[in-house]
C-alpha atoms as a PDB file:
ATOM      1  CA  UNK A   1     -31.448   0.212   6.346  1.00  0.00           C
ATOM      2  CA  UNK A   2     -28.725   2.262   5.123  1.00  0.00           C
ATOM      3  CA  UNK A   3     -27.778   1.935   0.980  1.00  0.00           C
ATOM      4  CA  UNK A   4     -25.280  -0.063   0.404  1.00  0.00           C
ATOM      5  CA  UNK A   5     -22.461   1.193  -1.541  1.00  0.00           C
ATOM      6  CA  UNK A   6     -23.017   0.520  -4.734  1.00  0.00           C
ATOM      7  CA  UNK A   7     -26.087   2.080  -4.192  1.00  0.00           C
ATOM      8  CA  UNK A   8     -24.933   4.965  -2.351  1.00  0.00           C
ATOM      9  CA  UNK A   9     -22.569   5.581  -5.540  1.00  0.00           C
ATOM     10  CA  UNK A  10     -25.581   5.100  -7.940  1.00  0.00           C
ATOM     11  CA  UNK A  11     -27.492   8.021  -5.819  1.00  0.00           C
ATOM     12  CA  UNK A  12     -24.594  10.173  -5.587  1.00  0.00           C
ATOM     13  CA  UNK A  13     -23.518   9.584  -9.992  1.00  0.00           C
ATOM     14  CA  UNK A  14     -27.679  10.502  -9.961  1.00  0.00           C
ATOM     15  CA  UNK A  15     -27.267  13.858  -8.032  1.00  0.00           C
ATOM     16  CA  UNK A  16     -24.344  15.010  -9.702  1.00  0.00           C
ATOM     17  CA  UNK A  17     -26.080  14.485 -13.548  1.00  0.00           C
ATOM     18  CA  UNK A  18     -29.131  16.355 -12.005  1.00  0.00           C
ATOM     19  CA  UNK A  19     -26.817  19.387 -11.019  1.00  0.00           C
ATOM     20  CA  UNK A  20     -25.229  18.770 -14.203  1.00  0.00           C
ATOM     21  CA  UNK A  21     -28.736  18.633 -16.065  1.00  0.00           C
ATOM     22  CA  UNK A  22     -28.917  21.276 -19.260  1.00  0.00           C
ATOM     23  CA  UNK A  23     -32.000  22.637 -18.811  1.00  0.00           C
ATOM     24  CA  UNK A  24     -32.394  23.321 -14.908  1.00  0.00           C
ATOM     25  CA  UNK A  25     -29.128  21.905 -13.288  1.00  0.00           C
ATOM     26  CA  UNK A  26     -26.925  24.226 -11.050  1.00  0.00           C
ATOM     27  CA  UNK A  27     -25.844  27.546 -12.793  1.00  0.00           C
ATOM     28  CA  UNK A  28     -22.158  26.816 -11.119  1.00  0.00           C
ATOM     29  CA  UNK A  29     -21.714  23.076 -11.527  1.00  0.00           C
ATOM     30  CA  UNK A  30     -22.822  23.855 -15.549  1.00  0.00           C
ATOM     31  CA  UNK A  31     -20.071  25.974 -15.705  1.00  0.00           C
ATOM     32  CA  UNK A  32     -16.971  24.149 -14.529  1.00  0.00           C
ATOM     33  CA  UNK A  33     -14.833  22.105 -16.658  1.00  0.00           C
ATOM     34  CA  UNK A  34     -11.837  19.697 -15.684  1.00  0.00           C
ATOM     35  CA  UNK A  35      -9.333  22.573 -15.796  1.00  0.00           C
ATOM     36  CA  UNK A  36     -11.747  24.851 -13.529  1.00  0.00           C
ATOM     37  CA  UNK A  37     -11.918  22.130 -11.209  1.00  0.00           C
ATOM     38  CA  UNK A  38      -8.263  21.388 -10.830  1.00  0.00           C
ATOM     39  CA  UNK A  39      -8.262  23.643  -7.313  1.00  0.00           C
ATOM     40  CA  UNK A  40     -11.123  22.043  -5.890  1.00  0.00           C
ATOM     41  CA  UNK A  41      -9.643  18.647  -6.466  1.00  0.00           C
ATOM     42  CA  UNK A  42      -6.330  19.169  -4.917  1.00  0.00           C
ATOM     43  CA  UNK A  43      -7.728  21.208  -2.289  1.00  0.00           C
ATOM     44  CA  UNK A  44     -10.118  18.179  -1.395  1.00  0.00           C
ATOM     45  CA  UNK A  45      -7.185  15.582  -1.364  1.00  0.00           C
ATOM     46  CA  UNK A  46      -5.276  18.034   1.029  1.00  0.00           C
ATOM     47  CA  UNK A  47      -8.011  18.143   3.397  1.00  0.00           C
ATOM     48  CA  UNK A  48      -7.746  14.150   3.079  1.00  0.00           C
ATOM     49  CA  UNK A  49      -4.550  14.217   4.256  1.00  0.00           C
ATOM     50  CA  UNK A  50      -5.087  16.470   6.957  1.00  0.00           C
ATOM     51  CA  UNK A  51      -8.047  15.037   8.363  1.00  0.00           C
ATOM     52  CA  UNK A  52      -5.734  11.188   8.421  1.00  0.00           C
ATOM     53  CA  UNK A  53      -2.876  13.935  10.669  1.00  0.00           C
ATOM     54  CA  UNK A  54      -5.744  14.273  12.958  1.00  0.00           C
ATOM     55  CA  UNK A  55      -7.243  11.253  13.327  1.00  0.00           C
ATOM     56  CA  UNK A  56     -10.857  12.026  13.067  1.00  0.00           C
ATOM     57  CA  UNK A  57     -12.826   9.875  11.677  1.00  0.00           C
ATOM     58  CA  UNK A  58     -15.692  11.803  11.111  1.00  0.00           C
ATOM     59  CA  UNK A  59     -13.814  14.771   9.452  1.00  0.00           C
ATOM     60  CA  UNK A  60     -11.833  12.165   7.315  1.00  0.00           C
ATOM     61  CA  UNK A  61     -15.309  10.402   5.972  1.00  0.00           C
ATOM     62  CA  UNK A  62     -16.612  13.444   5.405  1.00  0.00           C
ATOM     63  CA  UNK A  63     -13.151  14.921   3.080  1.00  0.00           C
ATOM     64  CA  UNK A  64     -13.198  11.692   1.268  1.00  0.00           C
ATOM     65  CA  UNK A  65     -17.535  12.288   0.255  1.00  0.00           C
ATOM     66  CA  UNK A  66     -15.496  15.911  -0.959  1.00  0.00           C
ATOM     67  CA  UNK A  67     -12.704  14.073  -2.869  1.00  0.00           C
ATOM     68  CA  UNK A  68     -15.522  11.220  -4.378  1.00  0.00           C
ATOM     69  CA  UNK A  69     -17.538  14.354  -5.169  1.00  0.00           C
ATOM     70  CA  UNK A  70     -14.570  15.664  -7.146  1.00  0.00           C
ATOM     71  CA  UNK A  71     -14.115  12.086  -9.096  1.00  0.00           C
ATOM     72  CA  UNK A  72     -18.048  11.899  -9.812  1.00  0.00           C
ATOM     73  CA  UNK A  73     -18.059  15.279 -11.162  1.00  0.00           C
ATOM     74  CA  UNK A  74     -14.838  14.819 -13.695  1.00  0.00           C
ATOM     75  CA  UNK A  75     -16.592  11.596 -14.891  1.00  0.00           C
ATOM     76  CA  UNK A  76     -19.952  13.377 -15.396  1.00  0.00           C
ATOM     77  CA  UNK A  77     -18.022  16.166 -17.389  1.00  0.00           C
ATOM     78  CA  UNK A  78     -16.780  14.042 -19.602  1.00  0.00           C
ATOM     79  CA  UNK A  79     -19.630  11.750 -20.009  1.00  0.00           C
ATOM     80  CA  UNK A  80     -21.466  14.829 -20.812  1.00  0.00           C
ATOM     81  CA  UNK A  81     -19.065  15.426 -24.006  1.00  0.00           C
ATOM     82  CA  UNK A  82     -19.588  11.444 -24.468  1.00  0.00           C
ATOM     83  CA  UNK A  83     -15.653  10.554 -23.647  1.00  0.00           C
ATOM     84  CA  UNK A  84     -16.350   8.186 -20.983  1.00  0.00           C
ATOM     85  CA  UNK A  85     -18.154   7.906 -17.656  1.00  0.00           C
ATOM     86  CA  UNK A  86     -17.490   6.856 -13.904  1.00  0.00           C
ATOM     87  CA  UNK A  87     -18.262   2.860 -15.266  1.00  0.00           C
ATOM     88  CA  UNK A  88     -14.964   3.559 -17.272  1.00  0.00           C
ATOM     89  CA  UNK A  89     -13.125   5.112 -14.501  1.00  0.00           C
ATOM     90  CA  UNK A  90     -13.873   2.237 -12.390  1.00  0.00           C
ATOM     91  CA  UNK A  91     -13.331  -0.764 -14.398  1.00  0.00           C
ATOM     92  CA  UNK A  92      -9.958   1.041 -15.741  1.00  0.00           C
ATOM     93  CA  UNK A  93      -8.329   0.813 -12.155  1.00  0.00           C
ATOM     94  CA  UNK A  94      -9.825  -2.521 -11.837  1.00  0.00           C
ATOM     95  CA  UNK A  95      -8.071  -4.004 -14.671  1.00  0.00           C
ATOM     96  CA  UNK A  96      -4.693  -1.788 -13.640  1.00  0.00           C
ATOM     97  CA  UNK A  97      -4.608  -3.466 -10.275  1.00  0.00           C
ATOM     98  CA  UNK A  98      -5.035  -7.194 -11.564  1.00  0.00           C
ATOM     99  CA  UNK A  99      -2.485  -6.222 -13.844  1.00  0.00           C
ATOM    100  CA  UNK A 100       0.026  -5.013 -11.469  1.00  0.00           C
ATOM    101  CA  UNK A 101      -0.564  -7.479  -8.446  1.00  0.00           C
ATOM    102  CA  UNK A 102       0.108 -10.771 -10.476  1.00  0.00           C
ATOM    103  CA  UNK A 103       1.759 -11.896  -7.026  1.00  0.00           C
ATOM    104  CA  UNK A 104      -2.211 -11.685  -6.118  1.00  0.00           C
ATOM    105  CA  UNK A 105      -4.226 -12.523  -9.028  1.00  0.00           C
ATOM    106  CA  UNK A 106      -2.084 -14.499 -11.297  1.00  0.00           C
ATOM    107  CA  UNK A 107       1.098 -17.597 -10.400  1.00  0.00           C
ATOM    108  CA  UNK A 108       3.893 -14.847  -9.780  1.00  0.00           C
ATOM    109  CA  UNK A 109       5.581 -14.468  -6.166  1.00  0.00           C
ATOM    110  CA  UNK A 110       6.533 -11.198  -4.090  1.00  0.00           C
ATOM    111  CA  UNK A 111       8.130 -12.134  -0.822  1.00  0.00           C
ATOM    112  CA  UNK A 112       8.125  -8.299   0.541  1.00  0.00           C
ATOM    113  CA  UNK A 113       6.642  -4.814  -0.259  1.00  0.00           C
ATOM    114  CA  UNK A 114      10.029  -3.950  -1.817  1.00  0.00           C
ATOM    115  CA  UNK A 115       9.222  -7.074  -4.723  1.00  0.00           C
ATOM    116  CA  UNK A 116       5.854  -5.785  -5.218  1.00  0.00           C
ATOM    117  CA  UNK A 117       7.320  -2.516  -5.741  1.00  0.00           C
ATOM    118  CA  UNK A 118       9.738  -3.254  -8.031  1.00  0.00           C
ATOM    119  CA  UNK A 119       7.203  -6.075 -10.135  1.00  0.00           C
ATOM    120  CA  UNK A 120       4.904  -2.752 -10.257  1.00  0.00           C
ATOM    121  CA  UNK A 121       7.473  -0.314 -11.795  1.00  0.00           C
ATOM    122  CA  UNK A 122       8.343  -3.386 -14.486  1.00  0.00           C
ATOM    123  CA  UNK A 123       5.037  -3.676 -15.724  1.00  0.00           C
ATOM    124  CA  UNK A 124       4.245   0.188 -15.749  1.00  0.00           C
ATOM    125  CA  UNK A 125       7.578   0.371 -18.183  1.00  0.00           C
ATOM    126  CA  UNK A 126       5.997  -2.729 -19.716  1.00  0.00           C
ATOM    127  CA  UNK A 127       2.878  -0.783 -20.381  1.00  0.00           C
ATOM    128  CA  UNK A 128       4.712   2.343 -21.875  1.00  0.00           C
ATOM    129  CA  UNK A 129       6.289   0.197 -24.459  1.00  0.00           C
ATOM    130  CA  UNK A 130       9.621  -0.050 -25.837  1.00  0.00           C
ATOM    131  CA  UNK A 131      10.831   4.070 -25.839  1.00  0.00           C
ATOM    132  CA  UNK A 132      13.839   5.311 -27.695  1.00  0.00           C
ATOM    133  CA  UNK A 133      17.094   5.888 -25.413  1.00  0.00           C
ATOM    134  CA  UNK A 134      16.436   9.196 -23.810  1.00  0.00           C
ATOM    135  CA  UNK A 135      20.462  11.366 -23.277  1.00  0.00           C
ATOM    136  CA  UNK A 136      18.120  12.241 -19.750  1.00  0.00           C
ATOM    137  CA  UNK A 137      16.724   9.192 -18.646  1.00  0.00           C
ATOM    138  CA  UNK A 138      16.587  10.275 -14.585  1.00  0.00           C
ATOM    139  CA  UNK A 139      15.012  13.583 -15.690  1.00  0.00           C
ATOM    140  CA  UNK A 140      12.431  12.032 -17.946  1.00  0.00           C
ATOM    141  CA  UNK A 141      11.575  10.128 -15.282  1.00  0.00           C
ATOM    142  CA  UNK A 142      11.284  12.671 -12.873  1.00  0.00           C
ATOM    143  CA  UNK A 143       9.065  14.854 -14.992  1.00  0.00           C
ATOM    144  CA  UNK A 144       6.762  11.996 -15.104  1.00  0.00           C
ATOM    145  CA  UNK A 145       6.947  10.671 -11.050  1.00  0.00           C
ATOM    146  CA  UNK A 146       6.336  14.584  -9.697  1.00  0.00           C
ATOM    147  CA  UNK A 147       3.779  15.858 -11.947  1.00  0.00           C
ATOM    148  CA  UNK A 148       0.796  14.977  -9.857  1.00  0.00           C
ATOM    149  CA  UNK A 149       2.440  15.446  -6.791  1.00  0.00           C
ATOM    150  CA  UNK A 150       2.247  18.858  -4.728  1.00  0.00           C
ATOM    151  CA  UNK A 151       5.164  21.334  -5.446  1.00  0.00           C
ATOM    152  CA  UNK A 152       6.530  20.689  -2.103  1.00  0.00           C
ATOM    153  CA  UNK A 153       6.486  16.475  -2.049  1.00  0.00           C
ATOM    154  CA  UNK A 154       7.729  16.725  -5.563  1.00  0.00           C
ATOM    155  CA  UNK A 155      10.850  19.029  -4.692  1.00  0.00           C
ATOM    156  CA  UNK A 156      11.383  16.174  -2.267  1.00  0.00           C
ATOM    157  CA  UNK A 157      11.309  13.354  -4.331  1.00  0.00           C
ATOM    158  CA  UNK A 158      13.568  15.500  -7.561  1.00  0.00           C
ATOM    159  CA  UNK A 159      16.367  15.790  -4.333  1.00  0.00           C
ATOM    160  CA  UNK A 160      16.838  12.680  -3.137  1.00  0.00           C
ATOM    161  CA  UNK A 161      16.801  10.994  -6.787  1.00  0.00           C
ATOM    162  CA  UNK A 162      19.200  13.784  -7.660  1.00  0.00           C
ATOM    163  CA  UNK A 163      21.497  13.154  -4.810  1.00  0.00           C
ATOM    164  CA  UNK A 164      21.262   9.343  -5.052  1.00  0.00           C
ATOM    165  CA  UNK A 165      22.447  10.102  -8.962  1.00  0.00           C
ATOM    166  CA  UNK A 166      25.461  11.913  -7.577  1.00  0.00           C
ATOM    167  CA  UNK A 167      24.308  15.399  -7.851  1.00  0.00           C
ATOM    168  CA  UNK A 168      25.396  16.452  -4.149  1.00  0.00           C
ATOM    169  CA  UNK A 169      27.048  18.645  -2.032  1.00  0.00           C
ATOM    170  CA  UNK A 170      30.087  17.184   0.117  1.00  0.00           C
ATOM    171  CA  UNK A 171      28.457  18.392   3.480  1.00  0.00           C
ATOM    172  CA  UNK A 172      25.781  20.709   5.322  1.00  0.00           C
ATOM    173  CA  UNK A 173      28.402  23.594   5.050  1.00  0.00           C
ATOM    174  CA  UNK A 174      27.463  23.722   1.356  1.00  0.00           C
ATOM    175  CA  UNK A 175      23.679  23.740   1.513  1.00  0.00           C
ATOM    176  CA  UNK A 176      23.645  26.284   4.054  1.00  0.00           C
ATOM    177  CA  UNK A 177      25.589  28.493   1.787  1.00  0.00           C
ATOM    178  CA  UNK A 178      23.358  27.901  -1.345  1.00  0.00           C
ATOM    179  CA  UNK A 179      20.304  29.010   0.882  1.00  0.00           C
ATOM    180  CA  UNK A 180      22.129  32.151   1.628  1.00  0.00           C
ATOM    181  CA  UNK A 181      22.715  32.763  -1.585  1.00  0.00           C
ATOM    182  CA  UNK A 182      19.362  32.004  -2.715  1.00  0.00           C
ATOM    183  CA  UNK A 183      17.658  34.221  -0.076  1.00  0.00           C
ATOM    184  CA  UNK A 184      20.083  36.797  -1.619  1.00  0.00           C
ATOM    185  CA  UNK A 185      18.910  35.909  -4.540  1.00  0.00           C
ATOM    186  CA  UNK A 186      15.487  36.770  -3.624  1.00  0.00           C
ATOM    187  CA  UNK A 187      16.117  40.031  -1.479  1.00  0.00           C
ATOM    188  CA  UNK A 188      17.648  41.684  -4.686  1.00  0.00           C
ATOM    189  CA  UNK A 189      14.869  40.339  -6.788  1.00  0.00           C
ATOM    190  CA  UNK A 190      11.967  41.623  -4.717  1.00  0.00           C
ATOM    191  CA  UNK A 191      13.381  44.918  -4.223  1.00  0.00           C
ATOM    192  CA  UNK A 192      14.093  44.829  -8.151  1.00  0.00           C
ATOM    193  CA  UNK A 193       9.837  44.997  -8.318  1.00  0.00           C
ATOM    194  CA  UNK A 194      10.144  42.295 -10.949  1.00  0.00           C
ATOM    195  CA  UNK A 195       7.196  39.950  -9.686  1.00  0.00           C
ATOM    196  CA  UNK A 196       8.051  37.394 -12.153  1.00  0.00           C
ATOM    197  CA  UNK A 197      11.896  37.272 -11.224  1.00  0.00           C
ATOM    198  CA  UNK A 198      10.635  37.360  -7.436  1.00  0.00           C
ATOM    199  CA  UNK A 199       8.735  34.349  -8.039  1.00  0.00           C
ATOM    200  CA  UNK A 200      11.409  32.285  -9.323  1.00  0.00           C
ATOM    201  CA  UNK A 201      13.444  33.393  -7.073  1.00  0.00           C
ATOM    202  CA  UNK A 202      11.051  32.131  -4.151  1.00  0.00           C
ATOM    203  CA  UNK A 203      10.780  28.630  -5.516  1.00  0.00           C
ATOM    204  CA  UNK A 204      14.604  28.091  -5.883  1.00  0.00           C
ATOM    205  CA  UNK A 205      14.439  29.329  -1.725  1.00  0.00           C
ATOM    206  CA  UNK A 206      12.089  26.619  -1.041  1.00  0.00           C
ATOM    207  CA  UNK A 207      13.487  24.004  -3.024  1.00  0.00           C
ATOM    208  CA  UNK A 208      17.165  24.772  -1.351  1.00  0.00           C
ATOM    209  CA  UNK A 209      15.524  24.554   1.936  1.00  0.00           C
ATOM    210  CA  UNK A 210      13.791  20.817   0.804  1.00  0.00           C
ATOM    211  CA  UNK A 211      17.118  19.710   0.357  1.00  0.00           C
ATOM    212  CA  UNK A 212      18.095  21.178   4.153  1.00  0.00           C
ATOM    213  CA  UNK A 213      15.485  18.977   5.256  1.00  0.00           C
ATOM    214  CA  UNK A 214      16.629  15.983   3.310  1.00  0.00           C
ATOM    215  CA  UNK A 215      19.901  16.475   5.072  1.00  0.00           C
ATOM    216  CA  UNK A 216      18.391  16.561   8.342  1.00  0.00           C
ATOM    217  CA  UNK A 217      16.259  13.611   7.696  1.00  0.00           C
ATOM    218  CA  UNK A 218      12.826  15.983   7.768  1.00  0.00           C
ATOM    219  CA  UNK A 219      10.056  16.067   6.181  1.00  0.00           C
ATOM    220  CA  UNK A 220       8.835  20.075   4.994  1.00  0.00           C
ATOM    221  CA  UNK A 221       5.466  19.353   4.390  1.00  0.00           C
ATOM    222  CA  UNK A 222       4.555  17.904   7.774  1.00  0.00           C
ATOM    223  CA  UNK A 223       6.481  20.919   8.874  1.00  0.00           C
ATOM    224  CA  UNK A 224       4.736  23.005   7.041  1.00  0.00           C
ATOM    225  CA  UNK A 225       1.860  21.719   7.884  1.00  0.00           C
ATOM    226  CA  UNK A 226       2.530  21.611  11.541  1.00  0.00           C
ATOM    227  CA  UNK A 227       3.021  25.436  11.316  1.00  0.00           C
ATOM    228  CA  UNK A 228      -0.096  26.172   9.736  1.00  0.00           C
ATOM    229  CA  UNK A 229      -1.745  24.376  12.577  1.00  0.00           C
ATOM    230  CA  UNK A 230       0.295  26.259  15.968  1.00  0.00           C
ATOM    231  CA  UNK A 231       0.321  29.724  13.563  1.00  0.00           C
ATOM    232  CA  UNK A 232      -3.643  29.345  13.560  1.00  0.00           C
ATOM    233  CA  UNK A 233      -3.774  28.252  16.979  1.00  0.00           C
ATOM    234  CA  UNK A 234      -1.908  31.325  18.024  1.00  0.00           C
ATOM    235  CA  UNK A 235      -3.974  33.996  15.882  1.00  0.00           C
ATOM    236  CA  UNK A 236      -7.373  32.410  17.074  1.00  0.00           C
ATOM    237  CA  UNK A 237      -5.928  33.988  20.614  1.00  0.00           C
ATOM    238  CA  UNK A 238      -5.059  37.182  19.660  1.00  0.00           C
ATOM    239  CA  UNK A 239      -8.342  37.739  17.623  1.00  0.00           C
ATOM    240  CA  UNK A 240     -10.360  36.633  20.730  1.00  0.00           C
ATOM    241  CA  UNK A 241      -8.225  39.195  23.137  1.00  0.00           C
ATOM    242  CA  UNK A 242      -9.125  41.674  20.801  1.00  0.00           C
ATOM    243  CA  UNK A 243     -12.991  40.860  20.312  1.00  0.00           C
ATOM    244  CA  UNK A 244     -11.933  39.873  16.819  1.00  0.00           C
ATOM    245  CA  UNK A 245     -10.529  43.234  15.398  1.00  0.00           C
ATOM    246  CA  UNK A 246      -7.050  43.656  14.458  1.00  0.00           C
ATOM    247  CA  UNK A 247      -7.697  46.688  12.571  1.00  0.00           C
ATOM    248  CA  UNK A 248      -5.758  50.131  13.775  1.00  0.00           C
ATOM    249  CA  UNK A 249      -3.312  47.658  16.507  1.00  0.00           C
ATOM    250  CA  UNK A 250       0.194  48.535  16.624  1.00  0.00           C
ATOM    251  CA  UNK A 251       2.458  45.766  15.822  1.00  0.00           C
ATOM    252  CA  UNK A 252       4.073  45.981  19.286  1.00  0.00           C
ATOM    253  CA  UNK A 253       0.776  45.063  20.604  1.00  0.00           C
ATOM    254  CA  UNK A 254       0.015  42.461  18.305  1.00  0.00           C
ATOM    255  CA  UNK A 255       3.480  40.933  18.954  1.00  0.00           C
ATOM    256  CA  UNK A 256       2.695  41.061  22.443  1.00  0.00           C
ATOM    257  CA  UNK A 257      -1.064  38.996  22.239  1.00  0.00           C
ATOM    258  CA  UNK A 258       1.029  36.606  20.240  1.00  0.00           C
ATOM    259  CA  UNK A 259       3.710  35.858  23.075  1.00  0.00           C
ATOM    260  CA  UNK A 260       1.082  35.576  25.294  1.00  0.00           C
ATOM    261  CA  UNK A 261      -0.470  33.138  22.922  1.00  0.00           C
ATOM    262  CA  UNK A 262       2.452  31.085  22.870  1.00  0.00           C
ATOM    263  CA  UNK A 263       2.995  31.324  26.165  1.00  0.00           C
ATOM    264  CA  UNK A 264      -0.247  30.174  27.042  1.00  0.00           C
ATOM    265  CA  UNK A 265      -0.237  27.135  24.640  1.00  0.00           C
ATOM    266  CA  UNK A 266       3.104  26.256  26.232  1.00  0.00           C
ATOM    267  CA  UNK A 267       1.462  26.221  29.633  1.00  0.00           C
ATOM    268  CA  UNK A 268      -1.674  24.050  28.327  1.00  0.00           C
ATOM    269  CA  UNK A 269       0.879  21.203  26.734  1.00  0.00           C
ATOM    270  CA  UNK A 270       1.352  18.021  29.322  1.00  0.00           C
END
């Protein structure tokens, strides 16, 4: 008979303070802390999401074990430097959602999803406290919404709150020409060897072309996404016409196994 899941989570906390152990735990899980981790954790909730595009179960149980692992481990870090512990975790979301589904656990009514929405975002403000008037109120509140959220979802969410605020251009003509000049931007930057400048320069690219796909009613990281997918469906082709070595291929030849490739996937789709 298979644990059940408290269980399962008991076993798993168990494993992770032996790896963890001082005297003969893991060399590598001993030496990571909550910033070292930071990559693994948003690289595990990534592969979340992509396993849910993909719809396969297995994959997807197996990413969320990955992104549990990640949780277990924070909590054993810190219940190592006696801060608190997974039991704290846990029983600190319990006592968040009671609090913020009253329509659920208390006398209070939401008809919709928009109510519970907006009885949610009252009681987080409710929870803050009383704050001093902030001149930036939409920016405050930005800074706070997008700063767990990946660089391209929160470049999203900064332009439509932005544009809904008023801060807009009066048609498609005008974002087109502020990614031109951005990508001008960039050219001069890069060939300016200033890495730094370059950089910045890159971001305010992709954040002009976030607000081309709010115009167009897209959204970039499903595009994104959906490009990483056919690009690596196209490459597996060319590496297996070429026995898996690229090295000393002209471009024109490479550009040629990849029109094939496409091409072939073309031919393949019903």
């Amino acid at each position: 008979m298979p644990p059940s899941s408290t269980d399962a989570i008991q076993q798993l906390v168990a494993v992770v303070a032996r790896l963890r152990h001082p005297d003969d735990g893991c060399p590598w899980d001993l030496e990571q802390t909550h910033a070292s981790l930071v990559p693994f954790v948003l690289e595990e909730a990534h592969e979340v999401a992509d396993a849910i595009r993909h719809g396969d179960d297995a994959h997807l149980k197996e990413e969320l074990g990955d992104l549990l692992l990640q949780v277990v481990l924070h909590a054993q870090i810190a219940q190592d430097d006696q801060r608190f512990d997974l039991s704290d975790v846990a029983e600190g979301i319990r006592e968040k959602l009671i609090r913020r589904h009253p329509h659920v656990f208390g006398d209070a009514v939401a008809s919709d999803s928009a109510a519970v929405k907006d009885t949610w975002e009252a009681i987080k403000a409710a929870e803050r406290g009383e704050q001093p008037p902030s001149a930036s109120p939409l920016s405050d509140a930005l800074a706070a919404k997008v700063r767990g959220m990946p660089a391209l979802a929160g470049a999203m969410t900064i332009s439509k709150k932005a544009a809904k605020a008023g801060f807009e251009w009066d048609d498609m003509a005008g974002v087109w020409a502020k990614v031109h000049e951005e990508l001008d931007e960039l050219k001069e930057a890069v060939i300016s060897g200033d890495k730094s400048h370059a950089q910045e320069e890159l971001g305010d690219v992709l954040f002009t072309l976030v607000n081309v796909a709010r115009w167009c009613g897209i959204a970039p990281e499903e595009g994104l996404a959906g490009t990483n997918h056919r690009f690596l469906d196209r490459f597996s082709r060319v590496e297996a016409a070429l026995n898996g070595n690229l090295q000393g291929r002209s471009i024109d030849e490479l550009e040629a196994l990849w029109q094939q490739a496409k091409a072939e996937i073309r031919a393949e789709q019903p």
